[in-house]
Every structure is written in structure tokens, then in C-alpha cells.
C-alpha atoms as a PDB file:
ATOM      1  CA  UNK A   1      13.274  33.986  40.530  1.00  0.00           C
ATOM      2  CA  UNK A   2      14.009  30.101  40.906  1.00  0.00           C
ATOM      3  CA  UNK A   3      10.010  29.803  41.588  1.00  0.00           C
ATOM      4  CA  UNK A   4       9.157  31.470  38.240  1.00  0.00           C
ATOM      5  CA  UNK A   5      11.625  29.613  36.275  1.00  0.00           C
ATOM      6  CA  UNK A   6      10.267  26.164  37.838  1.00  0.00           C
ATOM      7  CA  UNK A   7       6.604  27.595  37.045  1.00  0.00           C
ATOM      8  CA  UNK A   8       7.764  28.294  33.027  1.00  0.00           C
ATOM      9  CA  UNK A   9       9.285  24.349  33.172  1.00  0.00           C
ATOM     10  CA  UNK A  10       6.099  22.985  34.613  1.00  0.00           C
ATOM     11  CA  UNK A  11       4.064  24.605  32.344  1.00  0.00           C
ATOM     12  CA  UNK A  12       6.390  23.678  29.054  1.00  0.00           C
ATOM     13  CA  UNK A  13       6.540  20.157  30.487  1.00  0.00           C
ATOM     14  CA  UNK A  14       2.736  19.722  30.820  1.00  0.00           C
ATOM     15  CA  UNK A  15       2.327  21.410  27.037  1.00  0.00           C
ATOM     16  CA  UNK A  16       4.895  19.211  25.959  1.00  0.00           C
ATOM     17  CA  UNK A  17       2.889  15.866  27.744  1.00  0.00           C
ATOM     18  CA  UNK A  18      -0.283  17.632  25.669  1.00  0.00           C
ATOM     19  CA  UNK A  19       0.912  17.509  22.272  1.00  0.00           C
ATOM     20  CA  UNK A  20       2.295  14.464  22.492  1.00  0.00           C
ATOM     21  CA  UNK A  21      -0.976  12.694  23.809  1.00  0.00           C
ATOM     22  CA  UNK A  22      -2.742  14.793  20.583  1.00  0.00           C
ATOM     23  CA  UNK A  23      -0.217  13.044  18.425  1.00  0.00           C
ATOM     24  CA  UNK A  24      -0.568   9.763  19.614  1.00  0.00           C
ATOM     25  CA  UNK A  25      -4.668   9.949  19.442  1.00  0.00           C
ATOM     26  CA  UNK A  26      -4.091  11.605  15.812  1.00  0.00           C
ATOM     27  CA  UNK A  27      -1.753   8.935  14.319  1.00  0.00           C
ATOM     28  CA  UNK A  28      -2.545   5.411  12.988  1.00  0.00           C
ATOM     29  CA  UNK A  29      -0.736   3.017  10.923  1.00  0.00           C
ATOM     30  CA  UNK A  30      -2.652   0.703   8.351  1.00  0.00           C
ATOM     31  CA  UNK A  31      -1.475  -2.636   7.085  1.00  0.00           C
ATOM     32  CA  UNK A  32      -2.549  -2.091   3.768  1.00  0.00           C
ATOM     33  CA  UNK A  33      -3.466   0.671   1.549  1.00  0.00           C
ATOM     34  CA  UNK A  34      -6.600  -0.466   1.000  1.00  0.00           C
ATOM     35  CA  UNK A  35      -7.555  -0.554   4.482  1.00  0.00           C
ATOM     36  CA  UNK A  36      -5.637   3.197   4.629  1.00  0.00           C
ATOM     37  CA  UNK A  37      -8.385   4.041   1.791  1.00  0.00           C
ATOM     38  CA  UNK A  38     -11.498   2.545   3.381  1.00  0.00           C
ATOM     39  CA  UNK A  39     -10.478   4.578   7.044  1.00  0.00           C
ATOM     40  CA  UNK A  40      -9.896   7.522   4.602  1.00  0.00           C
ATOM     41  CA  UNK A  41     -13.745   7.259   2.743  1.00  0.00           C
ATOM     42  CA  UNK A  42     -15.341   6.601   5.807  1.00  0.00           C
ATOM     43  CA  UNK A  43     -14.010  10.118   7.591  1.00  0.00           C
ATOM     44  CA  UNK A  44     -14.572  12.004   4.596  1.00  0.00           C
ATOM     45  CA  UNK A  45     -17.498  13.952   3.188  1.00  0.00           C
ATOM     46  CA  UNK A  46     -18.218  13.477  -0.763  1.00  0.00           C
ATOM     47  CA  UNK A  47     -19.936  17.139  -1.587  1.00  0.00           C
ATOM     48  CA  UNK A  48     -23.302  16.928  -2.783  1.00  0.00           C
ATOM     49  CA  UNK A  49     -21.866  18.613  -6.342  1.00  0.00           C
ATOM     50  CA  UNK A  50     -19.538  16.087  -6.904  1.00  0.00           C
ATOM     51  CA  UNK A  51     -22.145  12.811  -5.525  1.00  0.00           C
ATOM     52  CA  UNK A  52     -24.890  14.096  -7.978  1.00  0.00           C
ATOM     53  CA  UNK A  53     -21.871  14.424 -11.249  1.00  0.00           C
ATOM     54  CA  UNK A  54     -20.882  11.206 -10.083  1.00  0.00           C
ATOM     55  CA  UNK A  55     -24.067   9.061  -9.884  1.00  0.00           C
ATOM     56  CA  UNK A  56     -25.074  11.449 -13.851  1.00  0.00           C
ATOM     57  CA  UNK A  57     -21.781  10.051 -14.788  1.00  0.00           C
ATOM     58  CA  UNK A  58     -22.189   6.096 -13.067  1.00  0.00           C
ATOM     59  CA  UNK A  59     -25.878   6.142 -15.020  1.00  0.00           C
ATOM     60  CA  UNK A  60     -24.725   6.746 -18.555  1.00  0.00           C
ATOM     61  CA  UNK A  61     -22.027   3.861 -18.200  1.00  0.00           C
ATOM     62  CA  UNK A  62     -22.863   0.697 -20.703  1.00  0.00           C
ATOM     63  CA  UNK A  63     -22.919  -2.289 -18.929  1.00  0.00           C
ATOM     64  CA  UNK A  64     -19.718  -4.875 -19.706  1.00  0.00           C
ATOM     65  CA  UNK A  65     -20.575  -7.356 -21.893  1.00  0.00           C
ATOM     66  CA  UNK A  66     -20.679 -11.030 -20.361  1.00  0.00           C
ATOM     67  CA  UNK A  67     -17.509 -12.732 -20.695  1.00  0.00           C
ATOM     68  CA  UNK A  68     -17.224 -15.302 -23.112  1.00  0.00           C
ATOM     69  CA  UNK A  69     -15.905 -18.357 -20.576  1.00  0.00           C
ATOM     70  CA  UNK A  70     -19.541 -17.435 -18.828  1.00  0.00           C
ATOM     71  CA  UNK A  71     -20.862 -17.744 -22.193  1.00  0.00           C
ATOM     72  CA  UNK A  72     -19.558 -20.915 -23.096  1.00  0.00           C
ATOM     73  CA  UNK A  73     -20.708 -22.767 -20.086  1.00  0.00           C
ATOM     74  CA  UNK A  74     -24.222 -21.002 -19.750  1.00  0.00           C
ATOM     75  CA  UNK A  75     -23.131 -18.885 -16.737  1.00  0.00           C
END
């Protein structure tokens, strides 16, 4: 009986050592937010749906006009 109950606390101790390993891998703190964004658009996927309505929607944008400080000193 002792044997089976030392078995069950091995084998919660070595699930426990598991998780926690997956958690530590898993987790990760960022300094800013926009290094927290650039970590987040590199792991993620844009859907080719929502790439093609984007670069439709990128193409029909005017471009800004020049400023007029750059247009004052020929910039």
C-alpha cells in the first residue's frame, strides 16, 4: 500500500516538474510593447484573405502631401 502511494507521489511530482518546465519555456517578458508587438507579428500568420484586402486597401491610399518646412527649404 505504502509502495503505491509513493508510486502516485512520484508520478504527481514528475508531472508537476513537467508543467512547470512548459511554463517556463512558454513565458517571456518584453521591455516594451513594441518589442511585445514585433515578437507577436513575427509568430503570427496574416491569412492570405486579409494580406490581399490589405495590400487593395494600402494601393488606393493618396500619398501625404510634402510638408511645408521641407518645402520651404527645398527638401
Amino acid at each position: 500500500m505504502k509502495h503505491r502511494t509513493r508510486l502516485h507521489s512520484e508520478q504527481e511530482q514528475q508531472q508537476t516538474v513537467a508543467e512547470n518546465q512548459a511554463r517556463q519555456t512558454a513565458s517571456r517578458e518584453f521591455a516594451t510593447v513594441e518589442e511585445l508587438l514585433r515578437h507577436d507579428a513575427a509568430q503570427t500568420t496574416v491569412p492570405p484573405g486579409i494580406a490581399r484586402r490589405l495590400e487593395k486597401s494600402i494601393g488606393q491610399t493618396q500619398p501625404l502631401p510634402q510638408s511645408w518646412w521641407k518645402s520651404l527649404l527645398g527638401l
